[in-house]
Protein backbone atom coordinates (compact mmCIF):
# COMPACT_ATOMS: atom_id res chain seq x y z
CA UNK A 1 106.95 83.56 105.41
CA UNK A 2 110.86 84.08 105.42
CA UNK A 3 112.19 85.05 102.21
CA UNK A 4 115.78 85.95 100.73
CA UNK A 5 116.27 87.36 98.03
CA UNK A 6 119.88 87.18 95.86
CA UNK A 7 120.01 90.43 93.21
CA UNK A 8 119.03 93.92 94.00
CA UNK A 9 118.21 94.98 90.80
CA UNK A 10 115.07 96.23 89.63
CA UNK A 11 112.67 92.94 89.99
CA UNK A 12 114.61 91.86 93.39
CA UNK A 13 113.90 94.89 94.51
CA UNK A 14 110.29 95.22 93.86
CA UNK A 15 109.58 91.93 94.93
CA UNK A 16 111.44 92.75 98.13
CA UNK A 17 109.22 95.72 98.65
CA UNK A 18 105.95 93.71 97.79
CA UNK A 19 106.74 90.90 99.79
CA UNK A 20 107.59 93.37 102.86
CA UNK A 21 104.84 95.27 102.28
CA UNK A 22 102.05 91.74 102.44
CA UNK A 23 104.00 91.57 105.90
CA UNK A 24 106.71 88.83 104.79
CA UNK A 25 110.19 88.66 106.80
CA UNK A 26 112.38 89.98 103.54
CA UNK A 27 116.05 89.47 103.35
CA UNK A 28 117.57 90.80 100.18
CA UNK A 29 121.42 90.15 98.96
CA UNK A 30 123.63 92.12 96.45
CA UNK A 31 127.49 92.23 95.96
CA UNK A 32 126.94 96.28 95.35
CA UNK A 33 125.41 97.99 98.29
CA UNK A 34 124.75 100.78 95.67
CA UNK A 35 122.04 98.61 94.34
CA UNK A 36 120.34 98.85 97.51
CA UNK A 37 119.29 102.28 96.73
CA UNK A 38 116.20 100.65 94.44
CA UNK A 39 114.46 99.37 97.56
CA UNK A 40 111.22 101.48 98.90
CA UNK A 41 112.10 104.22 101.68
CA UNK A 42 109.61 102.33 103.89
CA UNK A 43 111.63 98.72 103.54
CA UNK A 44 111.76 97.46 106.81
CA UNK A 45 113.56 93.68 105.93
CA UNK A 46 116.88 93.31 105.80
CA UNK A 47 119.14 94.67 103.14
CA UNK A 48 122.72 92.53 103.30
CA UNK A 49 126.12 93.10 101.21
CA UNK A 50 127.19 89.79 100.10
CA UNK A 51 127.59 87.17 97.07
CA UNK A 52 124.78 84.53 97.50
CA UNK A 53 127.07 81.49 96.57
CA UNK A 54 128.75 82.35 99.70
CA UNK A 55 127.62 79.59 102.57
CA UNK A 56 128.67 82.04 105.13
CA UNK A 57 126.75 85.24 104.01
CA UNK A 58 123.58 82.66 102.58
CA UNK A 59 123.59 81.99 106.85
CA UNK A 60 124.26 85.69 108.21
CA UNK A 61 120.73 85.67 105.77
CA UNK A 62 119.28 83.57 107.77
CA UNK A 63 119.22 80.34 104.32
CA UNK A 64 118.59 77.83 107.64
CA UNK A 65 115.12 79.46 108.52
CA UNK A 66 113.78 80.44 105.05
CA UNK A 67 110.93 79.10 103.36
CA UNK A 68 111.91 80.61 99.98
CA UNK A 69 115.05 81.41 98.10
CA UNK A 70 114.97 83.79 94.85
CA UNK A 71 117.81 84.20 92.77
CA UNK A 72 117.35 86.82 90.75
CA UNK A 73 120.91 88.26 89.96
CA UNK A 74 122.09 89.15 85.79
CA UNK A 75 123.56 85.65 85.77
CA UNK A 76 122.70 82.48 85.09
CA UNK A 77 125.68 80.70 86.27
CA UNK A 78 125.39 82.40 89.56
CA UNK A 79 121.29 82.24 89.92
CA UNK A 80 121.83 78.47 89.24
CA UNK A 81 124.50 77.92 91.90
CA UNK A 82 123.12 79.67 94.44
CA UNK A 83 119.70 77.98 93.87
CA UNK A 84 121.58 74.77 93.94
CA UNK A 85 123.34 75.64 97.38
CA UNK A 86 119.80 76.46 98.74
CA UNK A 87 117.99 73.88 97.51
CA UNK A 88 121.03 70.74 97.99
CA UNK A 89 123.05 72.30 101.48
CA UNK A 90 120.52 74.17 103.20
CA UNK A 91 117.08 72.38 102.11
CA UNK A 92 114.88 75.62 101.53
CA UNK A 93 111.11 73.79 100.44
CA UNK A 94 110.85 76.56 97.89
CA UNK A 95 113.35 77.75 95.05
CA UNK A 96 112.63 80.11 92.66
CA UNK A 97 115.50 80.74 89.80
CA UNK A 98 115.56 83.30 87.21
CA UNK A 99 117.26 82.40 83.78
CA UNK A 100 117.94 83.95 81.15
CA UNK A 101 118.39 81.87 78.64
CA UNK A 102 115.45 79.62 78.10
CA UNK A 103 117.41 76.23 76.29
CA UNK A 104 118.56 75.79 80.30
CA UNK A 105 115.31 76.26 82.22
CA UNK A 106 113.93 72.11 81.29
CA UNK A 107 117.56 71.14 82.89
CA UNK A 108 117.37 72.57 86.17
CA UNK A 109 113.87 71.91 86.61
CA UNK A 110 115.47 68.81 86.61
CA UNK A 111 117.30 69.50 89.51
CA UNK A 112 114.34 70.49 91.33
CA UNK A 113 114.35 74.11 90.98
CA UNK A 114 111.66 76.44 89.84
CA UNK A 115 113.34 77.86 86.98
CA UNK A 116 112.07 80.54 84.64
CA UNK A 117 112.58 82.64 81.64
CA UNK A 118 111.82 86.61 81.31
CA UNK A 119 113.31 85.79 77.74
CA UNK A 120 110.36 82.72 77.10
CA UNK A 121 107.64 84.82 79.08
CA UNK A 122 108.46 88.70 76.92
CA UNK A 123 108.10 86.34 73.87
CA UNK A 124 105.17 84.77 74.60
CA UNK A 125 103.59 88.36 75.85
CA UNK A 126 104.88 90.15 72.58
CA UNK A 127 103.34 87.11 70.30
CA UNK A 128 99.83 87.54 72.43
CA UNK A 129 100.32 91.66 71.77
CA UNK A 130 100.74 90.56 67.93
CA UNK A 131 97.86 88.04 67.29
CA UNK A 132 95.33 90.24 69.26
């Protein structure tokens, strides 16, 4: 499967490295090639500088040919554009967006993208922790 990845932070990276390692073709995006440094030494997908609302880098990523796009950068506003641009201009079947803040998730499921909240999922895992 051909995945890219926007947001070299500490979950894009690890899901770059676990999709690499189950043999995926891994392309992972970041506006700070500094960020880059979080991916495993034995990475062998492709690692490219660029914003991921940019049509032009999304295709030197190879957008056309992938089967899944994760956004997965600190910002909503950005996650949800580039998801859009995915999903809308380049027709990816699978779009997976991270957001923060969980009062937007039910409105772009709307728009047909998988959206999810680590703010909804910690609560819910803290609550479990609580009740036992």
């Amino acid at each position: 499967m051909k995945v890219v990845i926007m947001g070299c932070g500490r979950v894009g990276a690890q899901l770059a490295g676990l999709l690499d390692a189950d043999g995926h073709e891994v392309t992972i995006l970041d506006v700070d090639a500094y960020s880059f440094r979080r991916l495993p030494s034995d990475f062998k997908g492709t690692a490219l500088l660029g914003n991921g609302i940019d049509e032009a880098v999304l295709r030197r990523a190879g957008i056309e040919e992938a089967d899944v796009f994760v956004a997965l950068t600190q910002g909503d506003n950005r996650n949800v554009m580039a998801a859009q641009i995915a999903k809308h201009i380049f027709n990816v079947p699978r779009v997976i967006c991270r957001i923060y803040d969980p009062l937007r998730q039910e409105l772009y499921d709307t728009l047909g993208i998988e959206a999810f909240s680590p703010t909804t999922i910690f609560a819910h895992l803290v609550k479990e922790k609580i009740e036992g």
